[in-house]
Protein backbone atom coordinates (compact mmCIF):
# COMPACT_ATOMS: atom_id res chain seq x y z
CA UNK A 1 136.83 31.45 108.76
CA UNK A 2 138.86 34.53 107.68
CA UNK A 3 140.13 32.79 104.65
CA UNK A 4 136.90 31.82 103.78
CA UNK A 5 135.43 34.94 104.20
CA UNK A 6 138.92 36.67 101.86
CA UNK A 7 137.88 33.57 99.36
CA UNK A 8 134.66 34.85 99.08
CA UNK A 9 135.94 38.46 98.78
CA UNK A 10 138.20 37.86 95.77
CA UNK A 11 135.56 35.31 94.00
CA UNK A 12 132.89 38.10 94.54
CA UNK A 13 135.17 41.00 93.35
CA UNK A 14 135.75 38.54 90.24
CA UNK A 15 132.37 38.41 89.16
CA UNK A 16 131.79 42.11 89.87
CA UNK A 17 134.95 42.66 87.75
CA UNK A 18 133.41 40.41 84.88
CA UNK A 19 130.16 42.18 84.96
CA UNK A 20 131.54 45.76 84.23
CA UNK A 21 133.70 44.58 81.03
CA UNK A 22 133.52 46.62 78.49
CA UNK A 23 133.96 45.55 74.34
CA UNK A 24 136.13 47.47 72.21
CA UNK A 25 134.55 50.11 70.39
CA UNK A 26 136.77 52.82 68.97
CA UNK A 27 135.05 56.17 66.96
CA UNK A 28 136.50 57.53 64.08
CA UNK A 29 136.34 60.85 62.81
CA UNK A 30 135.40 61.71 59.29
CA UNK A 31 138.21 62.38 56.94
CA UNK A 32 138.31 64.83 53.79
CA UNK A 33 140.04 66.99 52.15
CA UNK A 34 139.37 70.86 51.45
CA UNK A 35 139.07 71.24 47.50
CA UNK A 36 142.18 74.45 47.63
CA UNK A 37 144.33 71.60 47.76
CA UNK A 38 144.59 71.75 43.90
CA UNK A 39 143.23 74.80 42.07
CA UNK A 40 143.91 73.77 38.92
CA UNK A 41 142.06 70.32 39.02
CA UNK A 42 139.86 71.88 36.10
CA UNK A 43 141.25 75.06 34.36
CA UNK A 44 140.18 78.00 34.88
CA UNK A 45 139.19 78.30 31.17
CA UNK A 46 137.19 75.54 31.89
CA UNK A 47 135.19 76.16 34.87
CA UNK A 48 134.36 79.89 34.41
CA UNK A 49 132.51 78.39 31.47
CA UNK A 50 131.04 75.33 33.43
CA UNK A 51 131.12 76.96 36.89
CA UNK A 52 129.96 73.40 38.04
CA UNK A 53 132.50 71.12 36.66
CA UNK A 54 135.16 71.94 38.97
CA UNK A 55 133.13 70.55 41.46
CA UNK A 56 132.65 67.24 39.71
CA UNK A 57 136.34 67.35 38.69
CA UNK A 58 136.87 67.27 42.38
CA UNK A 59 134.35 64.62 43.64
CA UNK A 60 136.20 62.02 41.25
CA UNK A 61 139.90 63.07 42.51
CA UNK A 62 138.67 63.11 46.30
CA UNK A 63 137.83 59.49 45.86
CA UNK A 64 141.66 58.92 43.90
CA UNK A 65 143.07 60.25 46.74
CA UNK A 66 141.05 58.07 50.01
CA UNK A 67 139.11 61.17 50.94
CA UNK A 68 135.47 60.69 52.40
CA UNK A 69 134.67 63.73 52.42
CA UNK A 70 135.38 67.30 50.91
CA UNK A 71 135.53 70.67 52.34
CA UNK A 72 134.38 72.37 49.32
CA UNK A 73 136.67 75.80 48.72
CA UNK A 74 134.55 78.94 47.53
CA UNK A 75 135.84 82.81 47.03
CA UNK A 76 135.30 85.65 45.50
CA UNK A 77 136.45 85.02 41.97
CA UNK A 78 140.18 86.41 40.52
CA UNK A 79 138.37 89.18 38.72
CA UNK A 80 136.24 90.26 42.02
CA UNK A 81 138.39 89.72 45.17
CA UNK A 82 140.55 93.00 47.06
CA UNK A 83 143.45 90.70 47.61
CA UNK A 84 144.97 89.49 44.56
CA UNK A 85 146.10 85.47 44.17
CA UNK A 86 149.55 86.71 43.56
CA UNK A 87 150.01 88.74 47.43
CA UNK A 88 148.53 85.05 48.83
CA UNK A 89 150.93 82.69 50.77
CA UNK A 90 148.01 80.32 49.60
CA UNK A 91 145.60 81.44 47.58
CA UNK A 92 141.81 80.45 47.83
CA UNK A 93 140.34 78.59 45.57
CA UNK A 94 136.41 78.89 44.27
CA UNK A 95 135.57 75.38 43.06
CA UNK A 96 132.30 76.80 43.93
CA UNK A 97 131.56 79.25 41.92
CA UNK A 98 129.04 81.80 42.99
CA UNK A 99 129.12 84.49 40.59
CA UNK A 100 125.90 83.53 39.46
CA UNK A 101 123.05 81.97 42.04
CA UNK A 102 123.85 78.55 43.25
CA UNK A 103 119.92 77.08 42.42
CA UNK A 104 118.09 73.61 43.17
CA UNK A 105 119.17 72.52 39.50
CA UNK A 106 123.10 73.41 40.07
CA UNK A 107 122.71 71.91 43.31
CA UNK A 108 120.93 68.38 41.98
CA UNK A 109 124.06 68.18 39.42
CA UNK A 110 126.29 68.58 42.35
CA UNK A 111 124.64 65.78 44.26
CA UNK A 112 124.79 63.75 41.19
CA UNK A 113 128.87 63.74 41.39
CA UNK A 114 129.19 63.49 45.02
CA UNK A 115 126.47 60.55 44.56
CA UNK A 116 128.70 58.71 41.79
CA UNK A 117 131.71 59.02 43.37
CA UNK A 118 130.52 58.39 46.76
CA UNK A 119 131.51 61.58 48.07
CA UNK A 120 130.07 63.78 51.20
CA UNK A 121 130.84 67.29 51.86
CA UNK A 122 131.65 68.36 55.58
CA UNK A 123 131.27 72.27 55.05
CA UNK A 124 131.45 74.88 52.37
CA UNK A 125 134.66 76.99 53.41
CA UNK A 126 134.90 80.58 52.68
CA UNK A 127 137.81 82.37 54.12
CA UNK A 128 137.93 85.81 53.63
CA UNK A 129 138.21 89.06 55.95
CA UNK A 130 134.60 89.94 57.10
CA UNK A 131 135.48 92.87 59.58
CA UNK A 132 137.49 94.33 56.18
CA UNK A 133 137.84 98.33 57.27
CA UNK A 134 136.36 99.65 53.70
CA UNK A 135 132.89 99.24 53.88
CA UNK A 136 132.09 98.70 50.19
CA UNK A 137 134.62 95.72 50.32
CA UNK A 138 133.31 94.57 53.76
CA UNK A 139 129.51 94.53 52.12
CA UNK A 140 131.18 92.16 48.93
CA UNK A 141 132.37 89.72 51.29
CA UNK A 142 128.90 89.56 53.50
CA UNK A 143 127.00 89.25 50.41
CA UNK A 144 129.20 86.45 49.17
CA UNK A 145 129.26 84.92 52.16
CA UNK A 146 125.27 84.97 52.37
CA UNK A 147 125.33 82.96 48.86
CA UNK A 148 127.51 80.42 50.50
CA UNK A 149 125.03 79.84 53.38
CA UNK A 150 122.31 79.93 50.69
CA UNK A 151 124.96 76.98 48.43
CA UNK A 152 125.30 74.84 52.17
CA UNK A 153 121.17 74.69 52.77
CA UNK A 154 120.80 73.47 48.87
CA UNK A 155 123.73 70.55 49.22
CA UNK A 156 122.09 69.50 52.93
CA UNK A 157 125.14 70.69 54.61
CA UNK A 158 124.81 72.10 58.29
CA UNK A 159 127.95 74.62 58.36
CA UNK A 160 130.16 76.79 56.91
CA UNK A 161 133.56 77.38 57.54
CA UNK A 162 135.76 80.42 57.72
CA UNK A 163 137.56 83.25 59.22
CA UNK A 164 136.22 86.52 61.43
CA UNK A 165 139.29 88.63 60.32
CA UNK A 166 139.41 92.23 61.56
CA UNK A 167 139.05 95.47 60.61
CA UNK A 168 142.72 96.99 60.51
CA UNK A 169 141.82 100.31 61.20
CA UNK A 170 140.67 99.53 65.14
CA UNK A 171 142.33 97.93 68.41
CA UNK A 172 141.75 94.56 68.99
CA UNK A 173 139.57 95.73 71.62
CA UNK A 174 137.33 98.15 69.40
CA UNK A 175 137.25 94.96 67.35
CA UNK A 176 134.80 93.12 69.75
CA UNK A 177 132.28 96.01 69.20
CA UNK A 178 132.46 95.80 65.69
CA UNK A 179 132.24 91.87 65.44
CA UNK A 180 129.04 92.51 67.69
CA UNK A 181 127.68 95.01 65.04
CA UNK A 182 129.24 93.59 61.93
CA UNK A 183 129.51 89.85 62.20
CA UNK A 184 126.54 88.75 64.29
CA UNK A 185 124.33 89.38 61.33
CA UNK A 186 125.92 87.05 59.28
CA UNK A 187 125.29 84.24 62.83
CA UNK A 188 121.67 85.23 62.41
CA UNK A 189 121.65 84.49 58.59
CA UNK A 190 123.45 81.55 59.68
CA UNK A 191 121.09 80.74 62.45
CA UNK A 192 117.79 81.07 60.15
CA UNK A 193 118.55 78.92 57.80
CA UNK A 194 120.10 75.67 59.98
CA UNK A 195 123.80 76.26 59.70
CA UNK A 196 126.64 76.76 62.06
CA UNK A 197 130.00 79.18 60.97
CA UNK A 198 132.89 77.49 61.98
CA UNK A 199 136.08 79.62 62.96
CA UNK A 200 138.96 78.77 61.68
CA UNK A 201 141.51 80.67 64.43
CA UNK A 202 145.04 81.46 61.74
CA UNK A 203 146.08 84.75 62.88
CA UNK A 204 147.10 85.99 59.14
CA UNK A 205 149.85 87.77 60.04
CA UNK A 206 150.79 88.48 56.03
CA UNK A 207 147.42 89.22 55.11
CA UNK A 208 148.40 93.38 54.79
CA UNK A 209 151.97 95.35 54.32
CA UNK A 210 151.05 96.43 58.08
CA UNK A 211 152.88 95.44 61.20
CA UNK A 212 149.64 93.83 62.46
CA UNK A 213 150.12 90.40 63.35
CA UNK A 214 146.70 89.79 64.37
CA UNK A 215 144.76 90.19 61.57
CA UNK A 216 142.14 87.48 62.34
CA UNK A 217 140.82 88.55 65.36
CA UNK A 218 139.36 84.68 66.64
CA UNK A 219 142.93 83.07 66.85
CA UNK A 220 143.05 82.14 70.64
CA UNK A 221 140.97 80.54 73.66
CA UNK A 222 140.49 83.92 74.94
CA UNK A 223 139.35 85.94 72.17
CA UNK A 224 137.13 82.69 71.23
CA UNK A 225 135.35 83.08 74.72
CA UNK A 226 135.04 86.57 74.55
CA UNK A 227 133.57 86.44 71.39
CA UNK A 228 131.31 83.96 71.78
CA UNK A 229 129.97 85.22 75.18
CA UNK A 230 128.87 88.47 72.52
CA UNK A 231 127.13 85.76 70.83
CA UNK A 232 125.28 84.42 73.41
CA UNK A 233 123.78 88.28 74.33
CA UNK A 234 122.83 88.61 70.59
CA UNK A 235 121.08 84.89 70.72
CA UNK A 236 123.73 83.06 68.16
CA UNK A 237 125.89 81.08 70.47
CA UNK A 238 125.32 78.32 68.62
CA UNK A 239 125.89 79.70 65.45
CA UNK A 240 129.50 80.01 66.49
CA UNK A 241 131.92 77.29 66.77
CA UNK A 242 135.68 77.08 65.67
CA UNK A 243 137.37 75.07 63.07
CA UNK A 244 140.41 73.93 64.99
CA UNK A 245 143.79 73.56 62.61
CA UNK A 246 146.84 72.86 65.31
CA UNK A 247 149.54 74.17 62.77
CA UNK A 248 148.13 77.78 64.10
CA UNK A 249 148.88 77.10 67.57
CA UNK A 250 152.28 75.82 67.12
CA UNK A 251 153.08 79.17 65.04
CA UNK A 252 152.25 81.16 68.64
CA UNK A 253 154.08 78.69 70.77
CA UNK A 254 150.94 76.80 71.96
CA UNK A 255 149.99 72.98 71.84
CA UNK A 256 146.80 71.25 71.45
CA UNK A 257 146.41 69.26 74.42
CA UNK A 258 146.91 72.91 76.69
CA UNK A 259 144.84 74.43 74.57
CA UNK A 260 141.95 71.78 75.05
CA UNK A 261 142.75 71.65 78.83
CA UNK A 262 142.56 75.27 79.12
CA UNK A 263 138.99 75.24 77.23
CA UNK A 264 137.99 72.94 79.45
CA UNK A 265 138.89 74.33 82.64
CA UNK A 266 137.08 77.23 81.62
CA UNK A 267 133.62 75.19 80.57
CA UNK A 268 133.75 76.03 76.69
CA UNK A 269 135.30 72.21 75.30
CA UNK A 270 132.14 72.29 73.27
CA UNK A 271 133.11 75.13 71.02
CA UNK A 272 135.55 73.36 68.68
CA UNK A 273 133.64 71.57 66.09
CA UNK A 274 135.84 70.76 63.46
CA UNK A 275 139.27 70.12 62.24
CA UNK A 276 141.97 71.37 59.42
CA UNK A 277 145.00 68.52 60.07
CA UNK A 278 147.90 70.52 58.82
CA UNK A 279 151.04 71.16 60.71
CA UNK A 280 153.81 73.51 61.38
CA UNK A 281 157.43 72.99 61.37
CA UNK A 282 159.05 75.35 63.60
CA UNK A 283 162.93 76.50 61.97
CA UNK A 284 165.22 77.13 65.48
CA UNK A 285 166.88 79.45 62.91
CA UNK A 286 164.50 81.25 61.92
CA UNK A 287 162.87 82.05 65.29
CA UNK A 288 166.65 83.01 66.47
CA UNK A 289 167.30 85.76 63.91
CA UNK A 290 163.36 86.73 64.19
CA UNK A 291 161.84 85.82 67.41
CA UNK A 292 158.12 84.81 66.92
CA UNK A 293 157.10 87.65 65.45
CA UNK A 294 158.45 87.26 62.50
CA UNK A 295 160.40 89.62 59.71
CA UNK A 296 160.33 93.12 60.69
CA UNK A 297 162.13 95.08 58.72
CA UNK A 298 163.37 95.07 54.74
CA UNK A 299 160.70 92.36 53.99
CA UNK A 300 160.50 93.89 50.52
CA UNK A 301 156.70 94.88 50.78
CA UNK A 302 157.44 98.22 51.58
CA UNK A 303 158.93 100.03 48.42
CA UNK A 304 160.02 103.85 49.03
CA UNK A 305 158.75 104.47 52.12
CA UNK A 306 155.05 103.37 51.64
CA UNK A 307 153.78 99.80 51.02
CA UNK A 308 154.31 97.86 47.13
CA UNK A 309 151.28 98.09 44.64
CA UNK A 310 152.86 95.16 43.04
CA UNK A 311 150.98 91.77 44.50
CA UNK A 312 154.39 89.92 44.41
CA UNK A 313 156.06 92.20 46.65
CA UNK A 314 153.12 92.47 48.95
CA UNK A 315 153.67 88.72 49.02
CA UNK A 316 156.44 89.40 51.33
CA UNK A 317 154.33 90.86 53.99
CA UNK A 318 153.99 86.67 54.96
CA UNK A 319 157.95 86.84 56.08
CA UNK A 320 156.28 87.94 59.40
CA UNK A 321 155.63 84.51 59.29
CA UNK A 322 157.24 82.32 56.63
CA UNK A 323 160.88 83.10 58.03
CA UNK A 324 160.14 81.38 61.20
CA UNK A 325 158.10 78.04 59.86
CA UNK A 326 156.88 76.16 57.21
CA UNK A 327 153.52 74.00 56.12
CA UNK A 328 153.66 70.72 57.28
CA UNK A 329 151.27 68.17 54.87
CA UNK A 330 150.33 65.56 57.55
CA UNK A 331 152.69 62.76 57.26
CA UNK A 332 155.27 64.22 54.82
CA UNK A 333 158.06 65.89 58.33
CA UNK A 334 160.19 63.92 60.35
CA UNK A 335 160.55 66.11 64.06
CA UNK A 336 163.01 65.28 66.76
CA UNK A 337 160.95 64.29 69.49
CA UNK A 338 162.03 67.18 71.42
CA UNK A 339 159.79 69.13 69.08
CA UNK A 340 156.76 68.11 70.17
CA UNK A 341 158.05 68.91 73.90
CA UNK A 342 159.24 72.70 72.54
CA UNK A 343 155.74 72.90 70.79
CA UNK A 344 157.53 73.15 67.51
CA UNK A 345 155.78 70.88 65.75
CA UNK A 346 152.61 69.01 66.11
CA UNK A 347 152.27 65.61 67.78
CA UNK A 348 149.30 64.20 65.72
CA UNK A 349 148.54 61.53 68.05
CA UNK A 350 148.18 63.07 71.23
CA UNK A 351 146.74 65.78 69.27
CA UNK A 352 143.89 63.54 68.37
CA UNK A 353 143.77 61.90 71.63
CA UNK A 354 143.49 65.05 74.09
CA UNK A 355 140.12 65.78 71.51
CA UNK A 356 138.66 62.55 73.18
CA UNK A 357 139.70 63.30 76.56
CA UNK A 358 139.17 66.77 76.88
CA UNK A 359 136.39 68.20 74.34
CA UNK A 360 132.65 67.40 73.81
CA UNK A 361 132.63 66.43 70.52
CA UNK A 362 130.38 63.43 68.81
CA UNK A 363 133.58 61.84 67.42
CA UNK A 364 131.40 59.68 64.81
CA UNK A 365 130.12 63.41 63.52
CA UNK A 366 133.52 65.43 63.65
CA UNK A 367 135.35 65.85 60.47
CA UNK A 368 139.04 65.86 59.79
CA UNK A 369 140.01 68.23 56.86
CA UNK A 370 143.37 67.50 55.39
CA UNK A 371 144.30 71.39 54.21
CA UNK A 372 147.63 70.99 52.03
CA UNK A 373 149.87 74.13 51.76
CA UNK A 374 153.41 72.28 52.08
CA UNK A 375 154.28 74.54 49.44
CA UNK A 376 157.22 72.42 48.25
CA UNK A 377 154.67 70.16 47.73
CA UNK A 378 151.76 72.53 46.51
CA UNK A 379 151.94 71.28 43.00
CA UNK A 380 149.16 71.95 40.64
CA UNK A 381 149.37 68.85 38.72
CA UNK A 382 146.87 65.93 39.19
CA UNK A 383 149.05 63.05 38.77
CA UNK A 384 152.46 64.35 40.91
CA UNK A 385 150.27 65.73 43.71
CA UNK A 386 147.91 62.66 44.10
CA UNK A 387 149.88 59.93 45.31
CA UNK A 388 151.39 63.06 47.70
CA UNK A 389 147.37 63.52 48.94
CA UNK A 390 146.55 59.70 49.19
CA UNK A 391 149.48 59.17 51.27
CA UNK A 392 148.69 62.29 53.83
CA UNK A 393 145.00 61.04 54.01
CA UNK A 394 146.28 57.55 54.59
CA UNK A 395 148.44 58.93 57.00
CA UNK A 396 145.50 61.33 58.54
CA UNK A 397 143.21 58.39 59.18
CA UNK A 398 145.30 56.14 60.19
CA UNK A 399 146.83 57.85 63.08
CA UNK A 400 142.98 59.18 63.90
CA UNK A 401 142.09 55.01 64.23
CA UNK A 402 145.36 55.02 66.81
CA UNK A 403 144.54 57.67 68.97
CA UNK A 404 140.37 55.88 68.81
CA UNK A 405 142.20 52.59 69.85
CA UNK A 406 143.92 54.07 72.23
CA UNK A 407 141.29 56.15 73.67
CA UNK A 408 138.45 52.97 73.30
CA UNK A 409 141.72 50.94 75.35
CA UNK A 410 142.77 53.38 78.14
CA UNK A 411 139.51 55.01 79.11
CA UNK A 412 137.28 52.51 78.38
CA UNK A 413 137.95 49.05 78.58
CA UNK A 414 140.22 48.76 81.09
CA UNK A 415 138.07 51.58 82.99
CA UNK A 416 135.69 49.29 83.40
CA UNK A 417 137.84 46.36 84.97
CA UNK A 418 139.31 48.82 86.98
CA UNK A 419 142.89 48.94 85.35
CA UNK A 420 144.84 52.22 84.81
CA UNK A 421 146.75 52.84 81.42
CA UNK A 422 150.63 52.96 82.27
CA UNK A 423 152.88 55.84 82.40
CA UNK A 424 151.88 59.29 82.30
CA UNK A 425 151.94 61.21 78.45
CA UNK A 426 151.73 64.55 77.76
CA UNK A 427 150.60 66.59 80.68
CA UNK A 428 148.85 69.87 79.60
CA UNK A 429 150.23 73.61 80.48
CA UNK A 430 153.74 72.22 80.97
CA UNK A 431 156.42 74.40 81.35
């Protein structure tokens, strides 16, 4: 009777088995590219004539390249903006151009090209300082940035994407205040008309001649928290959301599965939103004549004692950063494996992975932005950079349909039978 009874056991546990199997599904993400990937698509002779065409120009090339999607790239233009193209480590590029009012009829013509070329847009990225110290400058960039809330209701997007920055003049903690009583306004713009402002969290440490590192003031789980807990007093918590790009946390020593863990841990895995997939390449030399914190001395932006009026020697206010790393265009670096254990360089598939395991995200609904400043490789000329672009793309998506396998696999169908994936991985806050 005992074996009888154990026959029945494992026959029963069988069935049970059977009736929990689950069929592979995997979720992709959405992939695109953001349009600053090549300014000069359309000249500029061009498109401040036809301030529309760049965006068509760009619809046609997006579908060259394998893109889905594009983040489309707007900024003040050349002849407006405080920071000139030539102190940039990459400079922004308006394919939208909104020197003149983005109406319904520019905004049909749009459609029109992203129809024909089967194109969506993800966002409408703007990145610019809005906590900028000088007032008149700060009240340019809120008024531009109000057009391109106005430009994402008119082409049925639901966000915009960009950075808080921070206003030089004040402590990172007098910076809170202000973001309370400069930037929530711009959530409740956001907030009235549908959209959500994504964060993307680079710290632009060459953005000024200063010492500041920190000149983008939402570059961190913690300062994310804090500032969205000011959102929630001021009723836009949902306005705020960050654009995650993991080459940022490998340039402060941090890696994206800890940094997922940790927002988990602390009940805020719903605030990331979005992706940039670029990566950084940490230089062991670099970071041993510099430390982290870059160059600090005899950058050359600094000319006599006071900082350069001469754009390409402010450009060397990015050696804080550029002596220590470099770009990585998804695909194009080969890293030691011990790289990805030093945090030195980003390991794309866990990277995409630990988003599964550890965030609330609607994969189907998440975009993947492919942002290209491999400067090498930054070439602005269509028919060298494209095969570079359709082969990071490929690369992008592909190794986003691994890590949904693998997810779809591990946590799912064997889950369900009861079967635990082997070995361990990458284990988060690891030291």
């Amino acid at each position: 009777m005992p074996v009888a009874r154990e026959a029945r056991s494992e026959r029963t546990l069988r069935e049970e088995t059977w009736m929990s199997v689950e069929s592979f599904r995997p979720h992709f993400m959405k992939v695109g590219i953001l349009t600053a990937a090549l300014q000069e698509l359309t000249s500029r002779e061009t498109r401040d004539q036809d301030p529309d065409r760049a965006v068509e120009d760009w619809a046609e090339f997006a579908r060259q390249v394998g893109a889905d999607y594009m983040q489309l790239s707007a900024a003040l233009h050349p002849s407006e903006t405080d920071v000139p193209p030539e102190a940039m480590l990459d400079p922004v590029a308006n394919t939208l151009d909104l020197r003149e009012p983005f109406d319904p009829q520019r905004a049909r013509r749009v459609q029109a090209a992203l129809d024909a070329h089967q194109i969506g847009l993800s966002d409408i990225g703007y990145f610019d300082n809005m906590l900028h110290a000088d007032p008149d400058v700060r009240r340019t960039k809120h008024e531009f940035m109000r057009r391109v809330m106005d430009a994402a209701v008119l082409v049925g997007v639901d966000a915009v994407c960009g950075f808080v920055g921070r206003n030089q003049s004040l402590s990172m903690d007098q910076n809170l205040a202000d973001f309370a009583a400069g930037f929530v306004p711009l959530l409740a713009y956001a907030k009235e008309r549908g959209l959500t402002y994504r964060v993307e969290q680079c710290p632009m440490p060459g953005w000024t001649t200063s010492d500041q590192w920190h000149n983008n003031i939402a570059y961190t789980p913690g300062t994310w928290i804090a500032l969205h807990r000011i959102c929630e007093k001021h009723g836009v918590g949902d306005q705020f959301r960050i654009h995650y790009d993991p080459s940022h946390a490998i340039l402060m020593g941090q890696d994206t599965r800890s940094i997922f863990q940790y927002l988990k841990e602390e009940n805020y895995g719903f605030l990331i939103g979005g992706f940039h997939v670029k990566g950084q390449v940490i230089e062991a030399r670099g970071v041993s004549a510099w430390g982290y914190g870059g160059q600090t001395v005899e950058r050359g932006d600094w000319v006599d004692g006071k900082p350069s009026d001469d754009p390409a020697e402010q450009l060397n206010a990015w050696k804080k950063q550029t002596v220590l790393c470099a770009h990585e265009l998804p695909g194009t670096a080969r890293h030691d494996p011990l790289a990805y254990l030093q945090n030195r360089s980003v390991d794309w598939l866990d990277h995409q992975l630990a988003a599964r395991e550890l965030l609330e995200l609607d994969v189907e609904n998440t975009h993947l932005v492919v942002e290209h400043e491999f400067q090498p490789a930054r070439i602005q000329d269509r028919e060298r950079v494209a095969p570079i672009l359709a082969g990071s793309i490929a690369f992008t998506r592909r190794i986003d349909q691994a890590a949904a396998s693998m997810y779809a696999l591990q946590h799912e169908v064997l889950a369900a039978q009861g079967l635990l994936a082997q070995g361990v991985g990458r284990e988060a806050f690891r030291s």
